[in-house]
Each structure stands twice: as C-alpha cells, then as structure tokens.
N, C-alpha and C. Protein backbone atom coordinates (compact mmCIF):
# COMPACT_ATOMS: atom_id res chain seq x y z
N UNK A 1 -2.24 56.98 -89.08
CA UNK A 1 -3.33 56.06 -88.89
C UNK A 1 -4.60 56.57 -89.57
N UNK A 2 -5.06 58.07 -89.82
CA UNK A 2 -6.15 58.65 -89.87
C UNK A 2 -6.07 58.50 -91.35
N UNK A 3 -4.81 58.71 -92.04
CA UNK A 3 -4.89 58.68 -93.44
C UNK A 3 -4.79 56.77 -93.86
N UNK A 4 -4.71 56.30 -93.27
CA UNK A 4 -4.63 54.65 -93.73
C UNK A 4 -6.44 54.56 -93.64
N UNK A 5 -6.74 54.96 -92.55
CA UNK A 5 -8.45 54.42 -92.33
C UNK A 5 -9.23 55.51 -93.74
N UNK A 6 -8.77 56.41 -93.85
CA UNK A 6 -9.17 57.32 -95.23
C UNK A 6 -9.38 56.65 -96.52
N UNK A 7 -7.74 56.02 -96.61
CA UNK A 7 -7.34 55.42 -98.06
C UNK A 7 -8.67 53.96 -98.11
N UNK A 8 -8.48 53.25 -96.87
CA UNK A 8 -9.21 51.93 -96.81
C UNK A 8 -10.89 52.58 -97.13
N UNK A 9 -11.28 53.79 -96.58
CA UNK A 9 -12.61 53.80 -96.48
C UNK A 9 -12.77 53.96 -98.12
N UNK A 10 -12.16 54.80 -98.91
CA UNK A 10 -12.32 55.23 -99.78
C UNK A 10 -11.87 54.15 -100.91
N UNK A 11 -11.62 52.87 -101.20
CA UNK A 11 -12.08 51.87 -101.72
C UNK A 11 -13.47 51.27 -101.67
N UNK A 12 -13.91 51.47 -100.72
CA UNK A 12 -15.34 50.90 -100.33
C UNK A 12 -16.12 51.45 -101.80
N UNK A 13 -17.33 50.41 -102.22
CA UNK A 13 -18.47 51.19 -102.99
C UNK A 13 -19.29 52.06 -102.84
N UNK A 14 -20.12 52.85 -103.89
CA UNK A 14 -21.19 53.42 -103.15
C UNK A 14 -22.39 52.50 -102.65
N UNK A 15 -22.38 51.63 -103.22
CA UNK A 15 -23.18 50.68 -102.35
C UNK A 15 -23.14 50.30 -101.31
N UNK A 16 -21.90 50.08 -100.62
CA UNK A 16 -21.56 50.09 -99.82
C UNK A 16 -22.22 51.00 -98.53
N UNK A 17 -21.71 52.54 -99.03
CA UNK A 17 -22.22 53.65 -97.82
C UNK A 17 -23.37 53.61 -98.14
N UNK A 18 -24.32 53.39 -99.28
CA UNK A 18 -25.64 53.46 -98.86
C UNK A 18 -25.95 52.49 -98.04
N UNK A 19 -25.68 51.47 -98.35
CA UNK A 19 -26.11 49.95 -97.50
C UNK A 19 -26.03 50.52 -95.97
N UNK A 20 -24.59 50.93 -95.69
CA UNK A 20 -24.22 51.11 -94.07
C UNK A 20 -24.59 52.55 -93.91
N UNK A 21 -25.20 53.32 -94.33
CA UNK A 21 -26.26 54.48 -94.16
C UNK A 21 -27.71 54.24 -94.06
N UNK A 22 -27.68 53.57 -94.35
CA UNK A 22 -29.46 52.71 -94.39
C UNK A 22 -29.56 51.58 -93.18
N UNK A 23 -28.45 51.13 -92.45
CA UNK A 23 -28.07 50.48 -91.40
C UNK A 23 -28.40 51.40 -90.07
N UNK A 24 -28.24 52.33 -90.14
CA UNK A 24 -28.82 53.62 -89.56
C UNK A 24 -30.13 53.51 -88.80
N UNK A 25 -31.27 53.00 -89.60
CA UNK A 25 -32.48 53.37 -89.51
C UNK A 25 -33.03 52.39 -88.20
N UNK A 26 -33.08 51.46 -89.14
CA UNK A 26 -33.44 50.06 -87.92
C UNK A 26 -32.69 50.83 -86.53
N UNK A 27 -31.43 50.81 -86.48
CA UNK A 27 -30.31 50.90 -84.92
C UNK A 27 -31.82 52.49 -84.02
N UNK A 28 -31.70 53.51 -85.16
CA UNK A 28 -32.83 54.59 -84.49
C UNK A 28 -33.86 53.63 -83.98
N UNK A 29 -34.44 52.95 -85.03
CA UNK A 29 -35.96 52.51 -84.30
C UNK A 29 -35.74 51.98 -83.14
N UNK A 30 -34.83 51.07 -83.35
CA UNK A 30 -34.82 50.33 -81.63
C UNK A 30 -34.17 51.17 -80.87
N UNK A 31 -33.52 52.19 -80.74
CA UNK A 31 -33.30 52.95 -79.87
C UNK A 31 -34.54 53.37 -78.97
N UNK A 32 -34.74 53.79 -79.71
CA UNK A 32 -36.18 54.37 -79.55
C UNK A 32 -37.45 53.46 -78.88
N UNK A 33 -37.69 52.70 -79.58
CA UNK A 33 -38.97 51.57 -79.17
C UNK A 33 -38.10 51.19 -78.25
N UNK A 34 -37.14 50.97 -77.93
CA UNK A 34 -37.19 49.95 -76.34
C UNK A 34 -37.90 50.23 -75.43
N UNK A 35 -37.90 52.09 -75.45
CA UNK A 35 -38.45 52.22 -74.08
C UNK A 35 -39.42 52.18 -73.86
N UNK A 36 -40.55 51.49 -74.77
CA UNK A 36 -41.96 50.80 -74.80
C UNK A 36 -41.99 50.08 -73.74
N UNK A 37 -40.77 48.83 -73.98
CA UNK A 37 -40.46 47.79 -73.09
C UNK A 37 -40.42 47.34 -71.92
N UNK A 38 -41.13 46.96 -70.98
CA UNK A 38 -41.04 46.63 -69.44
C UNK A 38 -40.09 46.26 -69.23
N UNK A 39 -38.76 47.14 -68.82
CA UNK A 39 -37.55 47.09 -68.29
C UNK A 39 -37.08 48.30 -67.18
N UNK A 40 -36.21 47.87 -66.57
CA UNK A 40 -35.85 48.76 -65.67
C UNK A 40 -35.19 49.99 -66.25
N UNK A 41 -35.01 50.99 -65.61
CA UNK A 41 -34.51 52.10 -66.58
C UNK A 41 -33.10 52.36 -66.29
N UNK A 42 -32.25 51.61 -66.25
CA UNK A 42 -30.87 51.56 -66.34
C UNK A 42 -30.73 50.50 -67.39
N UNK A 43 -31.55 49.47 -67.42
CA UNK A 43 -31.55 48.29 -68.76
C UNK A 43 -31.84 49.17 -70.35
N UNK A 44 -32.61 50.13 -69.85
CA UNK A 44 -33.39 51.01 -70.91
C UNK A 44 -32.16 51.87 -71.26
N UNK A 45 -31.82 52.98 -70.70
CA UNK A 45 -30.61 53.79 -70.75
C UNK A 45 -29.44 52.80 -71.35
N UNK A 46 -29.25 51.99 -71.37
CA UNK A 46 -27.86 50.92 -71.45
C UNK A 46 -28.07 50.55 -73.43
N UNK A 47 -29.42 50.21 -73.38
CA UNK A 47 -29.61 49.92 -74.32
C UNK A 47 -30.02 51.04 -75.30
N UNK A 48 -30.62 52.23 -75.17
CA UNK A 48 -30.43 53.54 -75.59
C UNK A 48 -29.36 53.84 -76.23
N UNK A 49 -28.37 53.98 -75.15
CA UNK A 49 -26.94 54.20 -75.72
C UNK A 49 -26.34 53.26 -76.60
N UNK A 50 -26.15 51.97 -76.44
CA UNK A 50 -26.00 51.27 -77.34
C UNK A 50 -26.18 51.75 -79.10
N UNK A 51 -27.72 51.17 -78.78
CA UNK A 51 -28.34 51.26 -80.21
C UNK A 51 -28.11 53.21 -80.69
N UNK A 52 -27.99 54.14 -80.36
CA UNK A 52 -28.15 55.04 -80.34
C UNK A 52 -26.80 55.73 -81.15
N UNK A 53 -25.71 55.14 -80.37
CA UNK A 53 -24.41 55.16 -80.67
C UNK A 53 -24.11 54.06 -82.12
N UNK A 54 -24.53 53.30 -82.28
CA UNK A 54 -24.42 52.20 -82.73
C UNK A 54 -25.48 53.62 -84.67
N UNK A 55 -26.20 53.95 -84.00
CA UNK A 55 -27.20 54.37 -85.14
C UNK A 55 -26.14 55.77 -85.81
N UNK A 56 -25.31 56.31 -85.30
CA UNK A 56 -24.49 57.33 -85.33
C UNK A 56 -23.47 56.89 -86.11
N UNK A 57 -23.00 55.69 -85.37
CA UNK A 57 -21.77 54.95 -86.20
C UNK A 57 -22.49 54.54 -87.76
N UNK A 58 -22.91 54.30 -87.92
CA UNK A 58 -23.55 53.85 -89.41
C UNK A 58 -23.33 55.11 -90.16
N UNK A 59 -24.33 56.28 -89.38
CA UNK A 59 -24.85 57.43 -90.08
C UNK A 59 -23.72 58.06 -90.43
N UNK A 60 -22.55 58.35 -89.70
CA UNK A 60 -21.30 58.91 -90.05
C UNK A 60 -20.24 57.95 -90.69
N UNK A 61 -20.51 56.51 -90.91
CA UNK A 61 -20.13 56.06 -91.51
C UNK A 61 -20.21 55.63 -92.84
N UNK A 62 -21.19 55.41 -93.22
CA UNK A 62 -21.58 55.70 -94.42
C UNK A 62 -21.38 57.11 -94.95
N UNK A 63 -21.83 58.15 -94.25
CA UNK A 63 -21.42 59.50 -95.33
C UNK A 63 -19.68 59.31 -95.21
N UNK A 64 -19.27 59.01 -94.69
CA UNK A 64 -17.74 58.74 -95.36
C UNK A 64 -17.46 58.25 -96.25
N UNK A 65 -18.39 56.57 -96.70
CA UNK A 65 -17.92 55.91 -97.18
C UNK A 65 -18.25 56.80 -98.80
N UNK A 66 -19.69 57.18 -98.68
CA UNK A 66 -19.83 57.71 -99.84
C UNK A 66 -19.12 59.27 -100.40
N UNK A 67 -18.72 60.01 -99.44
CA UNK A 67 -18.19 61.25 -99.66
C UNK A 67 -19.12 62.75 -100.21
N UNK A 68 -18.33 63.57 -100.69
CA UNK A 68 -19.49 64.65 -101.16
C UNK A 68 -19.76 64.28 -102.49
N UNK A 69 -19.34 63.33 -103.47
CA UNK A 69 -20.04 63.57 -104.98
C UNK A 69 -20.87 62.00 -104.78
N UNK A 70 -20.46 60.95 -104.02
CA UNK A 70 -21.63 60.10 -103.78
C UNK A 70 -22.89 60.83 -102.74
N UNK A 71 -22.73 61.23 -101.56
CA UNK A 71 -23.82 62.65 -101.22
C UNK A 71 -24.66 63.23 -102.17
N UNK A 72 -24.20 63.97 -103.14
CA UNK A 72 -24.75 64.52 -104.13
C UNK A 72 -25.52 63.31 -105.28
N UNK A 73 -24.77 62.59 -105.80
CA UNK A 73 -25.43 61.45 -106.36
C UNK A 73 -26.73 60.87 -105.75
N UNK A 74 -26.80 60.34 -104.43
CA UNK A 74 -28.10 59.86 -103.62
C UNK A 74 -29.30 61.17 -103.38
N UNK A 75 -28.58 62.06 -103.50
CA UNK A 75 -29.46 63.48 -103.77
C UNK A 75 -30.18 63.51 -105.15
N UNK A 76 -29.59 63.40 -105.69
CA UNK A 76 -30.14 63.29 -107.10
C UNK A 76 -30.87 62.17 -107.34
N UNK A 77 -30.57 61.42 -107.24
CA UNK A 77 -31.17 60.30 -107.43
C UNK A 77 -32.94 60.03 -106.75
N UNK A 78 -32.77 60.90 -105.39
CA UNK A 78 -34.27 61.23 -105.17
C UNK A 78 -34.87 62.39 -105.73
N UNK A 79 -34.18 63.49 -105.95
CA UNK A 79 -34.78 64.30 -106.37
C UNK A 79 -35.78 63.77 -108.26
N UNK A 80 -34.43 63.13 -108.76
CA UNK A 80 -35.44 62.46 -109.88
C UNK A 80 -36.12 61.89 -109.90
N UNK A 81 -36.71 60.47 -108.73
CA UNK A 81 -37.81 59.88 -108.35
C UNK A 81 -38.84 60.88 -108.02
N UNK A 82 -38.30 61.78 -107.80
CA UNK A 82 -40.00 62.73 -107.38
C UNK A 82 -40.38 63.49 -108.11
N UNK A 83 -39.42 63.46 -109.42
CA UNK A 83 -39.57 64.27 -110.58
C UNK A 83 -40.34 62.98 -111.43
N UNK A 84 -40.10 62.26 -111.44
CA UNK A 84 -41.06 61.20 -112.14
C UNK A 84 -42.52 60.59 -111.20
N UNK A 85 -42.12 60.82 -110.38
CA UNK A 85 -43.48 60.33 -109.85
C UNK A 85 -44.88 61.78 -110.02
N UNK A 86 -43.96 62.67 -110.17
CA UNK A 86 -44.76 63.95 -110.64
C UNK A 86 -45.16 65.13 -109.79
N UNK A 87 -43.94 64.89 -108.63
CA UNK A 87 -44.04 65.74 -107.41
C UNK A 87 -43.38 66.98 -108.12
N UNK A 88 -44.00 68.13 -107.53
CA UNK A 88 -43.18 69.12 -108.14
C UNK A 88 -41.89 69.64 -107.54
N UNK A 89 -41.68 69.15 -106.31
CA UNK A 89 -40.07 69.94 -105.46
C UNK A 89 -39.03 68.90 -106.47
C-alpha cells in the first residue's frame, strides 16, 4: 500500500507540492487566530486541532510531493530572488 501511495505521489507536479505546501499557511493562521474568537474553549481546542492537523497534512504533504531535488529547487529559487533583489545571504 505504502509503495502504491509513493508511486501515485510521485506523478504529481512540482507545482503541485508547492501549491499544497503553500496550503499550509492559511490552515496555521486560522489555527491560530481562532483563539481571538469568543468561543468556548473546547469549540477553540476542537478547532485548533483541526486546522492545526489539517496545516501538518499540507506541510508534509507537499514536501513529499516535491521530494529532495524539488526541496532543493524551491531553495534555490529563493536564494536567487535575494540575489537579485541585492540581498547579500
């Protein structure tokens, strides 16, 4: 089963894992900001976990989808934006 979900992930694009790595972000924020929210704190906790879990699943899902030489690629790819924008790291 582990090698079928492998083979399937590893068709996916790199667009793909960035897209559902960047899916990530939003799921954190609202994790997070709910508990701004006037709710009870079992509504709060419920929804914590949710979004929280939900922000994990993206984050480890996407670095699958992309692997270690798409990893390295999105690495690069910032490191050269900050080489052109004229940052020195």
């Amino acid at each position: 089963m582990k090698e079928k979900i492998n083979r399937w992930l590893s068709h996916l694009s790199f667009r793909t894992g960035v897209t559902v790595l960047l899916l990530c972000i939003p799921c954190y924020i609202i994790s997070f900001a709910q508990m701004a929210l006037p709710m009870s704190a079992a509504i709060k906790s419920v929804l914590w976990v949710v979004f929280f879990g939900l922000a994990k699943t993206f984050q480890y899902g996407g670095l699958t989808i992309l692997g270690v030489d798409g990893w390295k690629r999105l690495k690069q790819f910032f490191r050269h934006k900050k080489e052109r924008e004229g940052t020195p790291y």
